[in-house]
PDB file of N, CA and C in Angstrom:
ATOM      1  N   UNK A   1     114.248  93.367 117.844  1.00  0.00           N
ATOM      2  CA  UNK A   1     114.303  94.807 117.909  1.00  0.00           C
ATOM      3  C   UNK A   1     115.343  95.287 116.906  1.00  0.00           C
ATOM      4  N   UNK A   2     115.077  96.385 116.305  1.00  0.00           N
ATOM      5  CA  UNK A   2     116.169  97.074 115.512  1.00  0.00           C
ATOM      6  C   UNK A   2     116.369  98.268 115.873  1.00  0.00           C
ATOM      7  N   UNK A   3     117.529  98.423 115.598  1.00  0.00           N
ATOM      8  CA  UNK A   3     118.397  99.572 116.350  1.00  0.00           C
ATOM      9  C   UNK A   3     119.287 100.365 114.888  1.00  0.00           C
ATOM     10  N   UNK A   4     119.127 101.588 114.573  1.00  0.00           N
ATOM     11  CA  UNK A   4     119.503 102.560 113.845  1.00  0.00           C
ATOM     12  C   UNK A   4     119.880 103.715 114.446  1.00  0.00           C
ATOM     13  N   UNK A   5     120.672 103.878 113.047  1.00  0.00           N
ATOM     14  CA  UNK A   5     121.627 105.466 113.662  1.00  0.00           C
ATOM     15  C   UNK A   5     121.338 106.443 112.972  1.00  0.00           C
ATOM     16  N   UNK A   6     120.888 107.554 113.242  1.00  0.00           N
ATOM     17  CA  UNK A   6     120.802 108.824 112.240  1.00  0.00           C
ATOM     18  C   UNK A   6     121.402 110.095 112.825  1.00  0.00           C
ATOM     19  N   UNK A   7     121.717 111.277 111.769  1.00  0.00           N
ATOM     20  CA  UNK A   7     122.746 112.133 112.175  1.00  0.00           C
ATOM     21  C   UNK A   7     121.423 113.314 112.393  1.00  0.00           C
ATOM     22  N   UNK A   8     121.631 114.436 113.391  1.00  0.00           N
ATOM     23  CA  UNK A   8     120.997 115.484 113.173  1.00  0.00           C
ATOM     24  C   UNK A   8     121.864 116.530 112.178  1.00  0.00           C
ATOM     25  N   UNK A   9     120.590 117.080 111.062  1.00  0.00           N
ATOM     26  CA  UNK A   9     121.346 118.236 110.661  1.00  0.00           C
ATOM     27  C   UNK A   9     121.331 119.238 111.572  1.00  0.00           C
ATOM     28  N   UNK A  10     122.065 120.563 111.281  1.00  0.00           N
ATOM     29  CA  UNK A  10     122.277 121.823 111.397  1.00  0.00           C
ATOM     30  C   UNK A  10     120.750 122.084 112.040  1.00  0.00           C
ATOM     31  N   UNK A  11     119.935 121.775 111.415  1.00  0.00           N
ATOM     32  CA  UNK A  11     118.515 122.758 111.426  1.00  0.00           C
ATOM     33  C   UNK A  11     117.505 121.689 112.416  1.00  0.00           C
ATOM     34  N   UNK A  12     118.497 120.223 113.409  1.00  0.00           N
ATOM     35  CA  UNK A  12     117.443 119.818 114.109  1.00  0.00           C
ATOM     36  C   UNK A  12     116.446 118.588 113.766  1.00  0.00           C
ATOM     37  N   UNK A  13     117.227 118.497 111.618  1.00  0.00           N
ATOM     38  CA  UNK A  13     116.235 117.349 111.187  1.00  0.00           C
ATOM     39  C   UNK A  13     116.841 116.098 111.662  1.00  0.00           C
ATOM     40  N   UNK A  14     116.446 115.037 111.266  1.00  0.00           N
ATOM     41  CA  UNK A  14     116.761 113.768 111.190  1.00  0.00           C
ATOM     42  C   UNK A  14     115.809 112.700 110.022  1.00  0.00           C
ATOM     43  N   UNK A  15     117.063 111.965 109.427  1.00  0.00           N
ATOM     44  CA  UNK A  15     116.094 111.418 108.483  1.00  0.00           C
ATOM     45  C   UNK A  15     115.916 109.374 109.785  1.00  0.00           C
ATOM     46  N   UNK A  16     114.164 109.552 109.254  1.00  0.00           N
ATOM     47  CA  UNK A  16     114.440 107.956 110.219  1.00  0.00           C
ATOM     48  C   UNK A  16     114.337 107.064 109.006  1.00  0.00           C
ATOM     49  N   UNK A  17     115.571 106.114 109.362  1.00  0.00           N
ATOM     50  CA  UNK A  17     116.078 104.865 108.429  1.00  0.00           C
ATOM     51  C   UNK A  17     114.358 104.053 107.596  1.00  0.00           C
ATOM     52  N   UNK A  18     114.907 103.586 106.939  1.00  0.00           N
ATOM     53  CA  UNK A  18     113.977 103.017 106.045  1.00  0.00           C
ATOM     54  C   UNK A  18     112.989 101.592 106.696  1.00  0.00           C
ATOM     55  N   UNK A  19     114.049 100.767 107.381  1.00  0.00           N
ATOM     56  CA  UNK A  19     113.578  99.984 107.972  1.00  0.00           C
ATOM     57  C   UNK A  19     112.395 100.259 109.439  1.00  0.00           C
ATOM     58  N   UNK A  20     112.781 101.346 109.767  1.00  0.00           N
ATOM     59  CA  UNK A  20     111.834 101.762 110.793  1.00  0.00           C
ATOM     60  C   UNK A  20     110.292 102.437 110.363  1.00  0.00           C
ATOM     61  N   UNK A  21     111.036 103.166 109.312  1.00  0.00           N
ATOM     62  CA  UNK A  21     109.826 103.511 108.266  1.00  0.00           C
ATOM     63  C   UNK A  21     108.433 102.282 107.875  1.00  0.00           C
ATOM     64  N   UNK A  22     109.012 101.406 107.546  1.00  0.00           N
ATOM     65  CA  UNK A  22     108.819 100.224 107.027  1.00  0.00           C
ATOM     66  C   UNK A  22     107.643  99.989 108.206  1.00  0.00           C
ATOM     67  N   UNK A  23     108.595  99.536 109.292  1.00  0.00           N
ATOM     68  CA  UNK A  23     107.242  99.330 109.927  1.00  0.00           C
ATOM     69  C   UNK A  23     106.034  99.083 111.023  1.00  0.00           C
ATOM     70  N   UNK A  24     106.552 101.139 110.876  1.00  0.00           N
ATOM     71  CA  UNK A  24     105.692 101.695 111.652  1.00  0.00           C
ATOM     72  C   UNK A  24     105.136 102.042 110.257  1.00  0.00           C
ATOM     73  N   UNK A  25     104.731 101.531 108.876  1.00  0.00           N
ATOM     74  CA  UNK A  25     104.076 102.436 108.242  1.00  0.00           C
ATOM     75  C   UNK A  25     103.938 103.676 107.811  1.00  0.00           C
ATOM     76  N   UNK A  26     105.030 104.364 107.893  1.00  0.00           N
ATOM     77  CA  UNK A  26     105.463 105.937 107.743  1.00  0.00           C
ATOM     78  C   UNK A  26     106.125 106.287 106.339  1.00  0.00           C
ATOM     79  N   UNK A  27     104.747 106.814 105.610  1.00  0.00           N
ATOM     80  CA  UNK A  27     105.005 107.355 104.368  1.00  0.00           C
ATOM     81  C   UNK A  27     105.140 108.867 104.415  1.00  0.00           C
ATOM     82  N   UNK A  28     106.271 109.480 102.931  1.00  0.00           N
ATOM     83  CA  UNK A  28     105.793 110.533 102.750  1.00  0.00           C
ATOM     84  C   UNK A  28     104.699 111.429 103.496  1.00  0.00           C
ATOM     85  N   UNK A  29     104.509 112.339 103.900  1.00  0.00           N
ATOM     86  CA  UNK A  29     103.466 113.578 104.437  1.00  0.00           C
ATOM     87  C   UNK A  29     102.827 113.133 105.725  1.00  0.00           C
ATOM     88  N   UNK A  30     102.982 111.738 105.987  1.00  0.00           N
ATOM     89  CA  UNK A  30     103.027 111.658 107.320  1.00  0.00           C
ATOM     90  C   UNK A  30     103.165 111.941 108.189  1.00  0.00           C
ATOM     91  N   UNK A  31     102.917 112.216 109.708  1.00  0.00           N
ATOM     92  CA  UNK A  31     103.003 113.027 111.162  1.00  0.00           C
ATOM     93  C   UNK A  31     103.983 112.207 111.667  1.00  0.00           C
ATOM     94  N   UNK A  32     104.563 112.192 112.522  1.00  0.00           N
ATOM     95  CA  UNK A  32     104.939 111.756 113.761  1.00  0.00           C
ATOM     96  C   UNK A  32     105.277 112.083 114.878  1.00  0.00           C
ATOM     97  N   UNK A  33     104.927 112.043 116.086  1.00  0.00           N
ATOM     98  CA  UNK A  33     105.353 112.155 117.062  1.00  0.00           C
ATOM     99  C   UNK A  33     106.212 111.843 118.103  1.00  0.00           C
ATOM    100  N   UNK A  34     106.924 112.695 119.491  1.00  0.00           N
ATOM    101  CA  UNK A  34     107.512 112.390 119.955  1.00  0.00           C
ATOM    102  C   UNK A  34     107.703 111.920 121.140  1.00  0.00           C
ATOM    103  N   UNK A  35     107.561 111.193 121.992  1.00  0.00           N
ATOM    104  CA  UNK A  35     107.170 111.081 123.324  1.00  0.00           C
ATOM    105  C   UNK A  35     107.989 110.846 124.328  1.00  0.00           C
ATOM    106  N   UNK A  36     108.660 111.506 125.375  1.00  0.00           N
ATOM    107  CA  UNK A  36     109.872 111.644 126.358  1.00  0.00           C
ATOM    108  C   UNK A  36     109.536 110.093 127.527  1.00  0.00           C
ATOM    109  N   UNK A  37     110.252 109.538 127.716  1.00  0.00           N
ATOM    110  CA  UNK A  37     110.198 108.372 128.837  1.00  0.00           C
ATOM    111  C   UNK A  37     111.524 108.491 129.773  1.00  0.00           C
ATOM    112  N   UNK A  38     111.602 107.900 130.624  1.00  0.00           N
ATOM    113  CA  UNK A  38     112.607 107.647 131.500  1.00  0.00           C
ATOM    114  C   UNK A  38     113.561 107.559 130.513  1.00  0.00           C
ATOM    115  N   UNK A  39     113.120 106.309 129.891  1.00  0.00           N
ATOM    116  CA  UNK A  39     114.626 105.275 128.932  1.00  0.00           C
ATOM    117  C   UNK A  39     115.106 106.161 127.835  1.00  0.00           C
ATOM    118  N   UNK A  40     114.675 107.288 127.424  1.00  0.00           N
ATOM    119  CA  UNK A  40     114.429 107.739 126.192  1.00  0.00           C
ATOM    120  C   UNK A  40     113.324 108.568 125.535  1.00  0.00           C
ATOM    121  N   UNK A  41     113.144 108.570 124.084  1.00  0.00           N
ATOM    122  CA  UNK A  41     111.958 109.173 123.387  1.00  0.00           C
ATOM    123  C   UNK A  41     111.319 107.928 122.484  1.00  0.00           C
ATOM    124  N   UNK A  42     110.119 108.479 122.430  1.00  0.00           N
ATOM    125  CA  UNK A  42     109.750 107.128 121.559  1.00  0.00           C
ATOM    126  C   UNK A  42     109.112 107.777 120.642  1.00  0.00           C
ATOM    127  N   UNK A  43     109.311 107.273 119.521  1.00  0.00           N
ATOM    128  CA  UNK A  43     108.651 107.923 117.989  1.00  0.00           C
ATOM    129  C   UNK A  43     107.263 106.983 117.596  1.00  0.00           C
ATOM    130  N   UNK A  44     106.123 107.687 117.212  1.00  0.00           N
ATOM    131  CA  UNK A  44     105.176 106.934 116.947  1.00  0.00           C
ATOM    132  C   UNK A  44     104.273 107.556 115.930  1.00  0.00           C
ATOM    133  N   UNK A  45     103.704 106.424 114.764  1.00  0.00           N
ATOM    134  CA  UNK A  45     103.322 107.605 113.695  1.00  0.00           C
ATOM    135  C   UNK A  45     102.038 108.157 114.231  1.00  0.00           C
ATOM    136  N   UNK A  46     101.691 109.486 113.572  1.00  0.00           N
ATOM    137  CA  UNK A  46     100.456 109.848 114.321  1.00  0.00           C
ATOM    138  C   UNK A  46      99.278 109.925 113.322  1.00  0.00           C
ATOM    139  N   UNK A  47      98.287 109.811 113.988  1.00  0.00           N
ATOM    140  CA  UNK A  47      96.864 109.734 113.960  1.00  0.00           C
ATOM    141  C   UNK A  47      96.877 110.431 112.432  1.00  0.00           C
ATOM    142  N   UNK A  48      96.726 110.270 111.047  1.00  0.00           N
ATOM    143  CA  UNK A  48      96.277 111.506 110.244  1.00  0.00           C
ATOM    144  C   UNK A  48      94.902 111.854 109.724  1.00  0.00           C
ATOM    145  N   UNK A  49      94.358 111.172 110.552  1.00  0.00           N
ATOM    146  CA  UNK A  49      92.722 111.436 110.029  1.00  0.00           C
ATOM    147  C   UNK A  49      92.060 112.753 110.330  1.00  0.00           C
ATOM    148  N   UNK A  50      90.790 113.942 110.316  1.00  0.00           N
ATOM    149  CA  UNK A  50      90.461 114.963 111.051  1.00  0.00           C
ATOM    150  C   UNK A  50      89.571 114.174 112.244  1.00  0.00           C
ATOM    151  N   UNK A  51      89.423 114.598 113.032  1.00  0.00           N
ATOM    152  CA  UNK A  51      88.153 114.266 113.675  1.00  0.00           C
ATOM    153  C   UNK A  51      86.746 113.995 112.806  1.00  0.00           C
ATOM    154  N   UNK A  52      86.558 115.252 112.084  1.00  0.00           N
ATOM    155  CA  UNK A  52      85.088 115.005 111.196  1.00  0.00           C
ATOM    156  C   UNK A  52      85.417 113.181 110.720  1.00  0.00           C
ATOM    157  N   UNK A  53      85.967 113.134 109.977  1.00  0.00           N
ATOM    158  CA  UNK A  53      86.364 112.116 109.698  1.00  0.00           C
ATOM    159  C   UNK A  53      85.712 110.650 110.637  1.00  0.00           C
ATOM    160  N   UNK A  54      86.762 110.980 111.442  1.00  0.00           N
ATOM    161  CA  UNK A  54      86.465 109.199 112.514  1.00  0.00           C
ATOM    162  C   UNK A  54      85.025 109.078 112.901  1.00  0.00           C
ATOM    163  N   UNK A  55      84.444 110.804 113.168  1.00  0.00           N
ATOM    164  CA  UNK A  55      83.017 110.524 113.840  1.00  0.00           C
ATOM    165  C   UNK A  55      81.863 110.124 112.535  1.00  0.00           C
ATOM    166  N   UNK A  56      82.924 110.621 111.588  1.00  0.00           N
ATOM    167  CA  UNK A  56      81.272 109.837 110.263  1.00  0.00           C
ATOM    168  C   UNK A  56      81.595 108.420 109.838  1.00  0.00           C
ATOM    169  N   UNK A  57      83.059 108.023 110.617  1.00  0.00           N
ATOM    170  CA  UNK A  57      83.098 106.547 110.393  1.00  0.00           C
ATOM    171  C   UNK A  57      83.168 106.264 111.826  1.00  0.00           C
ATOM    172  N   UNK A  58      82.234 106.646 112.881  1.00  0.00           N
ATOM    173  CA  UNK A  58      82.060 105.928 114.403  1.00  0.00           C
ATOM    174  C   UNK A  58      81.151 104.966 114.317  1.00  0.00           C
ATOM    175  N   UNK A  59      81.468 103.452 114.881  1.00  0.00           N
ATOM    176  CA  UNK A  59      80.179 102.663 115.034  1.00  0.00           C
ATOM    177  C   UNK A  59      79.271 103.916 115.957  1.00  0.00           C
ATOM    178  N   UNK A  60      77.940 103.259 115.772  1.00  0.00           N
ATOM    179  CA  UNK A  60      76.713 103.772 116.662  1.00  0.00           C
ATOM    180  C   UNK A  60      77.024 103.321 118.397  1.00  0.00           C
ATOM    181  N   UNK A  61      77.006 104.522 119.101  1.00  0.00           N
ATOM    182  CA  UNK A  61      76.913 103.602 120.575  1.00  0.00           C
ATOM    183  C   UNK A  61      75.884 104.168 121.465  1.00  0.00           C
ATOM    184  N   UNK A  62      75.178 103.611 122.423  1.00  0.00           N
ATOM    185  CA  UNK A  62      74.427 103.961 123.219  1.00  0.00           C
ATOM    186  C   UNK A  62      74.449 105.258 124.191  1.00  0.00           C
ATOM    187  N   UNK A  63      73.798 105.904 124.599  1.00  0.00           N
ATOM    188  CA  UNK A  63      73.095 106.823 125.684  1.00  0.00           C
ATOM    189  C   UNK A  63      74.325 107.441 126.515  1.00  0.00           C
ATOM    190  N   UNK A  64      75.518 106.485 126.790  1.00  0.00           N
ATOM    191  CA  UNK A  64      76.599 106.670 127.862  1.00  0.00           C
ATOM    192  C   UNK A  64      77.461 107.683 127.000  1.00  0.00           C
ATOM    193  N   UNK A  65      77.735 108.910 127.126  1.00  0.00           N
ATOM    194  CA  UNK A  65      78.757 109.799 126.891  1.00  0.00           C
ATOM    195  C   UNK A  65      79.789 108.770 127.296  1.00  0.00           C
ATOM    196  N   UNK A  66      80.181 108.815 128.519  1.00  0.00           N
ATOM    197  CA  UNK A  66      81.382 108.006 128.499  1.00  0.00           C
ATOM    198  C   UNK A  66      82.303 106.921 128.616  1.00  0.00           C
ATOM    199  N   UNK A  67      80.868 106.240 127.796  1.00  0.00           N
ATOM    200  CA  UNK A  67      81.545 105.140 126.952  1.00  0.00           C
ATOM    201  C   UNK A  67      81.603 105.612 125.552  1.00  0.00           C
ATOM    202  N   UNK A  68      81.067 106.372 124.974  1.00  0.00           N
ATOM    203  CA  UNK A  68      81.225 106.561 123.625  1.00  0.00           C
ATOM    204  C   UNK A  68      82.519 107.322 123.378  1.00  0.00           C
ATOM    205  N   UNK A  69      82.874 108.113 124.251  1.00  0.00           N
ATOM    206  CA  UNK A  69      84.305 109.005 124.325  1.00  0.00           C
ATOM    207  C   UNK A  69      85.441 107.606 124.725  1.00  0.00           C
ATOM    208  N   UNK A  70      85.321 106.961 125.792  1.00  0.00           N
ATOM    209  CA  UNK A  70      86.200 106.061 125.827  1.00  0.00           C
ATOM    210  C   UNK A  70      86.456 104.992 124.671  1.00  0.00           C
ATOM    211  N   UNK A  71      85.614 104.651 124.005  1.00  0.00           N
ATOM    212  CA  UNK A  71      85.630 103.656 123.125  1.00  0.00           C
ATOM    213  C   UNK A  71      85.952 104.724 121.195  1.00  0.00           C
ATOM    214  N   UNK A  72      85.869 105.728 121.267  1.00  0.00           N
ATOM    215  CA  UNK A  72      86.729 106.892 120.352  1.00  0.00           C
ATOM    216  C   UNK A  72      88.211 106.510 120.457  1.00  0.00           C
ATOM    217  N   UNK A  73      88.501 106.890 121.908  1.00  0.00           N
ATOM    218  CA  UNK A  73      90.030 107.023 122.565  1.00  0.00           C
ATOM    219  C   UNK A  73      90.562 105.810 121.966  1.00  0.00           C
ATOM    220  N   UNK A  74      89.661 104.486 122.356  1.00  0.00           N
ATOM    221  CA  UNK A  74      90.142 103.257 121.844  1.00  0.00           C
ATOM    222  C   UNK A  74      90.736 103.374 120.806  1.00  0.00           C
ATOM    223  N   UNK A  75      89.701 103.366 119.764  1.00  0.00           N
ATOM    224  CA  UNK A  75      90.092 103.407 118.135  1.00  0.00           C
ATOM    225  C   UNK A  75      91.142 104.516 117.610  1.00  0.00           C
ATOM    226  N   UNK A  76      90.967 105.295 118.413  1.00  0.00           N
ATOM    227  CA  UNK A  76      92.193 106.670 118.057  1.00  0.00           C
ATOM    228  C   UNK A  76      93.754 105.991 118.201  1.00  0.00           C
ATOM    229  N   UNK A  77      93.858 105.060 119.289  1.00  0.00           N
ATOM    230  CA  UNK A  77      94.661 104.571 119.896  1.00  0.00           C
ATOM    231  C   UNK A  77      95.437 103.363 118.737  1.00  0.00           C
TER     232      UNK A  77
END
């Protein structure tokens, strides 16, 4: 595990260290998100695709709405 320190500016930013960058994959114009837990927050990069997107690259799935929504969620995931 690695453990880093960053300062908030004035305005709320924070820059995240390079090594964390690294790799979670977080380039330039990238999203990320924030997510509250007991222990803490957890940072995770987010999704940047549109929707149009994932559904013209969805495998084909059968008849079941919801398996085809669950197995989306998957890959979103």
């Amino acid at each position: 595990m690695i453990m880093k320190i960053s300062n908030v500016t004035v305005k709320g930013q924070i820059t995240i260290p390079k090594e964390i960058r690294d790799i979670l994959g977080i380039h330039p114009g990238d999203r990320v998100y924030f997510e509250s837990s007991k222990d803490g927050i957890i940072i995770k990069k987010a999704y940047n695709k549109k929707i149009s997107d994932i559904l013209l690259s969805a495998k084909p799935f059968n008849n079941d709405v919801n398996e085809a929504i669950k197995n989306i969620r998957d890959e979103w995931h």
